[in-house]
Protein backbone atom coordinates (compact mmCIF):
# COMPACT_ATOMS: atom_id res chain seq x y z
CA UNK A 1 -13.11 -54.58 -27.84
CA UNK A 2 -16.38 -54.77 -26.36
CA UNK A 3 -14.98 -55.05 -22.72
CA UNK A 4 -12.89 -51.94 -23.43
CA UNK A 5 -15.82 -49.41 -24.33
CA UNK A 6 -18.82 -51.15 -23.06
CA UNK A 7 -20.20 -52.30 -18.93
CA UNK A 8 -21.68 -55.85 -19.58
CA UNK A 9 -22.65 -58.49 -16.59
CA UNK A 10 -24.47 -58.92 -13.24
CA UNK A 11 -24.77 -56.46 -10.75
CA UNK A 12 -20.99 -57.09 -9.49
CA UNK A 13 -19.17 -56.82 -12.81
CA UNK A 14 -21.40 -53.76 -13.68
CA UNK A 15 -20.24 -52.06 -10.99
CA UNK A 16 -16.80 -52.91 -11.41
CA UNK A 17 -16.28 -52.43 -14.55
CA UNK A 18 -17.70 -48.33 -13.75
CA UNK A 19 -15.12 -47.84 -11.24
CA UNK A 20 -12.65 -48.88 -13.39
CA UNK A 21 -13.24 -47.09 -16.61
CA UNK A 22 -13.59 -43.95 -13.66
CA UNK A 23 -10.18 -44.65 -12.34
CA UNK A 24 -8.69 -44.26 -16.20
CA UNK A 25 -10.53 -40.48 -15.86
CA UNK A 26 -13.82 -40.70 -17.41
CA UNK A 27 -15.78 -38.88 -15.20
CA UNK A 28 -19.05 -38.11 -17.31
CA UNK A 29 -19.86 -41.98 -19.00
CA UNK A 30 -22.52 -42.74 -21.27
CA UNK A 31 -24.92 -45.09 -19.85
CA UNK A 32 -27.53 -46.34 -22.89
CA UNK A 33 -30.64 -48.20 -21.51
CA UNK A 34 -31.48 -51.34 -22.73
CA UNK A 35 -33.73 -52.93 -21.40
CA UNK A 36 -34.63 -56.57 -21.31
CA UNK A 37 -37.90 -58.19 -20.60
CA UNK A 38 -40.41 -55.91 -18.09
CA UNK A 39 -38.92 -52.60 -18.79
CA UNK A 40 -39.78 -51.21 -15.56
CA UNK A 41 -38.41 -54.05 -13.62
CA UNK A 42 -35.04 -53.40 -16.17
CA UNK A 43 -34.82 -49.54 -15.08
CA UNK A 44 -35.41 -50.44 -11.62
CA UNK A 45 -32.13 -52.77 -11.94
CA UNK A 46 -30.27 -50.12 -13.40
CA UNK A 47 -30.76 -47.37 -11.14
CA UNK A 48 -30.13 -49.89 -8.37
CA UNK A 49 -26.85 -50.97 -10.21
CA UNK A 50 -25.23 -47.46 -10.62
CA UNK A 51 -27.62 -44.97 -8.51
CA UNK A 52 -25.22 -45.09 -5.32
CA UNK A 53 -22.02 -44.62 -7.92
């Protein structure tokens, strides 16, 4: 169940995962930060992750 509502992994799978849930139609996808460790160093990984997407 996770898998099905939620983007989990590296940098790959992230990104993967995004372009499949937007193939099914979601066009407008909740992204909740969480960040782990340094929290700057954490946003700078997600914007890198889905900022080109």
């Amino acid at each position: 169940m996770v898998k099905d509502l939620c983007i989990c992994g590296n940098v790959n799978e992230c990104q993967q995962q995004l372009k499949q849930f937007q193939e099914t139609g979601i066009d407008l996808p909740i992204i909740q930060f969480n960040p782990i460790g340094d929290v700057n160093e954490s946003f700078d990984l997600l914007l890198n992750t889905f900022g080109d997407i």
